[in-house]
N, C-alpha and C. Protein backbone atom coordinates (compact mmCIF):
# COMPACT_ATOMS: atom_id res chain seq x y z
N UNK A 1 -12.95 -27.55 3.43
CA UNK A 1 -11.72 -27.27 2.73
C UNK A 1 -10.56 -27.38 3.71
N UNK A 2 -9.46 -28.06 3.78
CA UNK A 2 -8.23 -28.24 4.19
C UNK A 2 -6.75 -27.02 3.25
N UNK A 3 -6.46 -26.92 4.03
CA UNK A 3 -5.37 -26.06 3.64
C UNK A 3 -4.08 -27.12 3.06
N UNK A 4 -3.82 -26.38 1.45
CA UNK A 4 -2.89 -27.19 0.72
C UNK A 4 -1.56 -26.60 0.51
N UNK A 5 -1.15 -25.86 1.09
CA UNK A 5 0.28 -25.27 0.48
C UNK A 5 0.05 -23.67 0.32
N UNK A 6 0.23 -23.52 -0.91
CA UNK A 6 0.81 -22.03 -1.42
C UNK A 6 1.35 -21.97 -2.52
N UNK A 7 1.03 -21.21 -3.18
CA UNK A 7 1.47 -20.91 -4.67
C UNK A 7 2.36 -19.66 -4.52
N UNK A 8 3.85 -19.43 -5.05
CA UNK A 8 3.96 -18.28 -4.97
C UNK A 8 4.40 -17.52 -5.91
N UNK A 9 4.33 -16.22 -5.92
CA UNK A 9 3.84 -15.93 -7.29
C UNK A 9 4.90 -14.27 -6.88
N UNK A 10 6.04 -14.33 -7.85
CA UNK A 10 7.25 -13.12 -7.66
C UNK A 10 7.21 -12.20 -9.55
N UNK A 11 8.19 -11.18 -8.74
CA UNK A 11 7.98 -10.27 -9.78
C UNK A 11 9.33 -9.79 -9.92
N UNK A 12 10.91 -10.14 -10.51
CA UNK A 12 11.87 -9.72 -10.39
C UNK A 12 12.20 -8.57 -9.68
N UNK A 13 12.88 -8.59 -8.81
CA UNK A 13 13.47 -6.69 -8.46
C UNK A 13 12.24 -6.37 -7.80
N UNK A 14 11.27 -7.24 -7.48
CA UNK A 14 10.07 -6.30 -6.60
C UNK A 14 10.14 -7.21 -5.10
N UNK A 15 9.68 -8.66 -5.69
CA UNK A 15 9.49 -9.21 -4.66
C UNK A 15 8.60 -10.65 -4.82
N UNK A 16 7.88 -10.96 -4.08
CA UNK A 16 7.43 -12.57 -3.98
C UNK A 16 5.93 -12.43 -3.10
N UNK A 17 5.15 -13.06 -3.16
CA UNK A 17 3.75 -13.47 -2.29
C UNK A 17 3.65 -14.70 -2.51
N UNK A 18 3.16 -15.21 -1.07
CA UNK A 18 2.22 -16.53 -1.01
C UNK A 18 0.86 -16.32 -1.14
N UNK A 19 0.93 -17.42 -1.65
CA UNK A 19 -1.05 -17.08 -2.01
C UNK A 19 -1.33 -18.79 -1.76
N UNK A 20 -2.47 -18.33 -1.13
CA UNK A 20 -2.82 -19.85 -0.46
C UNK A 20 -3.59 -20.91 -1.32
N UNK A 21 -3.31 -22.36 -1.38
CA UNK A 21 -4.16 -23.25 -1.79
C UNK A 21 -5.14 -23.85 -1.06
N UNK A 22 -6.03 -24.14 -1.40
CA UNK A 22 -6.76 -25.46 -0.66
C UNK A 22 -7.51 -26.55 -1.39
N UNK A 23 -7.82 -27.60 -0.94
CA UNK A 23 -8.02 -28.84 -1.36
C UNK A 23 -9.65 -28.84 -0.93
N UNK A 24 -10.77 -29.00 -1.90
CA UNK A 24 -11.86 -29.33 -0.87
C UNK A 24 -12.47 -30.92 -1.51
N UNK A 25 -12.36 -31.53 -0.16
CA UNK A 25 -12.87 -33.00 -0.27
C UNK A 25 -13.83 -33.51 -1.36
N UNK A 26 -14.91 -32.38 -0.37
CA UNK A 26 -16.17 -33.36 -1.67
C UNK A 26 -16.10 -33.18 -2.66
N UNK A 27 -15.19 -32.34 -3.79
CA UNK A 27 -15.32 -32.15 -4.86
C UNK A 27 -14.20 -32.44 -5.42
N UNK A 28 -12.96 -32.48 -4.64
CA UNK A 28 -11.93 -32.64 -5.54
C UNK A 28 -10.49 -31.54 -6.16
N UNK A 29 -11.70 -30.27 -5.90
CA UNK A 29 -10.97 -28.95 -6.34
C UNK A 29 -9.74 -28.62 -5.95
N UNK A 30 -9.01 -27.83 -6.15
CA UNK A 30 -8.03 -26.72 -5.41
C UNK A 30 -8.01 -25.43 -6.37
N UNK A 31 -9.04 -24.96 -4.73
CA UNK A 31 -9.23 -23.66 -5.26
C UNK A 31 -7.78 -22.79 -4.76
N UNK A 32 -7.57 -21.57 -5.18
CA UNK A 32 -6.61 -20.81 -4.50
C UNK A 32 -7.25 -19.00 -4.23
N UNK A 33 -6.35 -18.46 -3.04
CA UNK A 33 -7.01 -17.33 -2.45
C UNK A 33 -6.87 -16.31 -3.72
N UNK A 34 -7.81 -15.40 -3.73
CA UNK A 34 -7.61 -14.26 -4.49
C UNK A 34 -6.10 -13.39 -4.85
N UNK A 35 -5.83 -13.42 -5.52
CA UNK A 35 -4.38 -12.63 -5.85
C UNK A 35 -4.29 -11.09 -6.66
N UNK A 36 -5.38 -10.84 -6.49
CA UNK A 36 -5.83 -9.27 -7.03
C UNK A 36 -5.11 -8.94 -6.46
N UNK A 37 -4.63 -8.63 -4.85
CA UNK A 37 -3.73 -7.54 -4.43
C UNK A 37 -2.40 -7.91 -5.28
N UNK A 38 -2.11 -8.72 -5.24
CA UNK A 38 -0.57 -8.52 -5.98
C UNK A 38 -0.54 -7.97 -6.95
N UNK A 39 -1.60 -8.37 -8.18
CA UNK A 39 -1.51 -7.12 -9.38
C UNK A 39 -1.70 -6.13 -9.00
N UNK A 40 -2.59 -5.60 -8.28
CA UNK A 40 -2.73 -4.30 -7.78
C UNK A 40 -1.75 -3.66 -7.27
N UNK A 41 -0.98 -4.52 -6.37
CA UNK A 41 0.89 -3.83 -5.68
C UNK A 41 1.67 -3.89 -7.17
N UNK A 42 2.28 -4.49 -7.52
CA UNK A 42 2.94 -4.45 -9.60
C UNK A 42 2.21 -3.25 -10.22
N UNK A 43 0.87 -3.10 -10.24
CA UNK A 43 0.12 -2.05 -11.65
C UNK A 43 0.90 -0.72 -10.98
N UNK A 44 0.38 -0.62 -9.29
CA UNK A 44 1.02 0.73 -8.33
C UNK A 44 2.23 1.35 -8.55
N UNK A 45 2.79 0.29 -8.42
CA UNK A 45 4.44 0.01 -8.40
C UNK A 45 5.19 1.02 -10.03
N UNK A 46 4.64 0.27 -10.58
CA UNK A 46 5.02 0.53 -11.93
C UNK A 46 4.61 1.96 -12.41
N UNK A 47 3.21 2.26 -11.86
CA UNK A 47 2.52 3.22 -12.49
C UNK A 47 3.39 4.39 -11.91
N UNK A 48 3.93 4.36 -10.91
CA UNK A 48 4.23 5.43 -9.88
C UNK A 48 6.12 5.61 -10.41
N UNK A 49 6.59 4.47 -10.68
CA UNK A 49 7.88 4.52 -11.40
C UNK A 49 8.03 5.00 -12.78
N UNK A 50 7.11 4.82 -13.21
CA UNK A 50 7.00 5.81 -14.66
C UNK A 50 6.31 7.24 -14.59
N UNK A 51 5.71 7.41 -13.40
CA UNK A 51 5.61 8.76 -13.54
C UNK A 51 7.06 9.65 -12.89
N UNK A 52 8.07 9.12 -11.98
CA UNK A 52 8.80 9.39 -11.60
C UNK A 52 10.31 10.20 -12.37
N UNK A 53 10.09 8.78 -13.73
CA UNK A 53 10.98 8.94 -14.74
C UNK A 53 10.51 10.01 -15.55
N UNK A 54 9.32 10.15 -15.63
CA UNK A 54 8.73 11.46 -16.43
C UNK A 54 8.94 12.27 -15.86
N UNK A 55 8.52 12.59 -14.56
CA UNK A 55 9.39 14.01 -14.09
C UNK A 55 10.32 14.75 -13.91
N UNK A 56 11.30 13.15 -13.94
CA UNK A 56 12.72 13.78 -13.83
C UNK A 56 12.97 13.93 -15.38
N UNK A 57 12.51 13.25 -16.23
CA UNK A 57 12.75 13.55 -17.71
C UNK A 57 12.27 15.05 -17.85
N UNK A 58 10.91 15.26 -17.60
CA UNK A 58 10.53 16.82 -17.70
C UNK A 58 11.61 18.08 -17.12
N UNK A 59 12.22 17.86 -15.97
CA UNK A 59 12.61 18.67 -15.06
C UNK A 59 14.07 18.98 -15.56
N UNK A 60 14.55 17.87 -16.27
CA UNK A 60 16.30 17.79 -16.81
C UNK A 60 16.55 18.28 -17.90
């Protein structure tokens, strides 16, 4: 496998990741690297900003 670039893949107001491509010869493919962490940073992100707003909603 040879290294092809980068896909990158953003989330308004959060931010941006590269996520890697590659090309493999004998087959033709382009596979790309796993991108679970980025949903996983977004689901965090979010989950933790809505509990935030709930508290201050509770507390006001």
């Amino acid at each position: 496998m040879v290294d092809n670039g980068f896909n990158e893949y953003t989330k308004s107001g959060l931010g941006a990741v590269k996520i890697g491509k590659y090309l493999c010869k004998q087959c033709n493919e382009t596979p790309e690297e796993d991108r679970s962490i980025w949903e996983k940073i977004k689901t965090e992100f979010f989950n933790q900003l809505g509990l935030m707003l709930m508290s201050r909603d509770l507390s006001g």
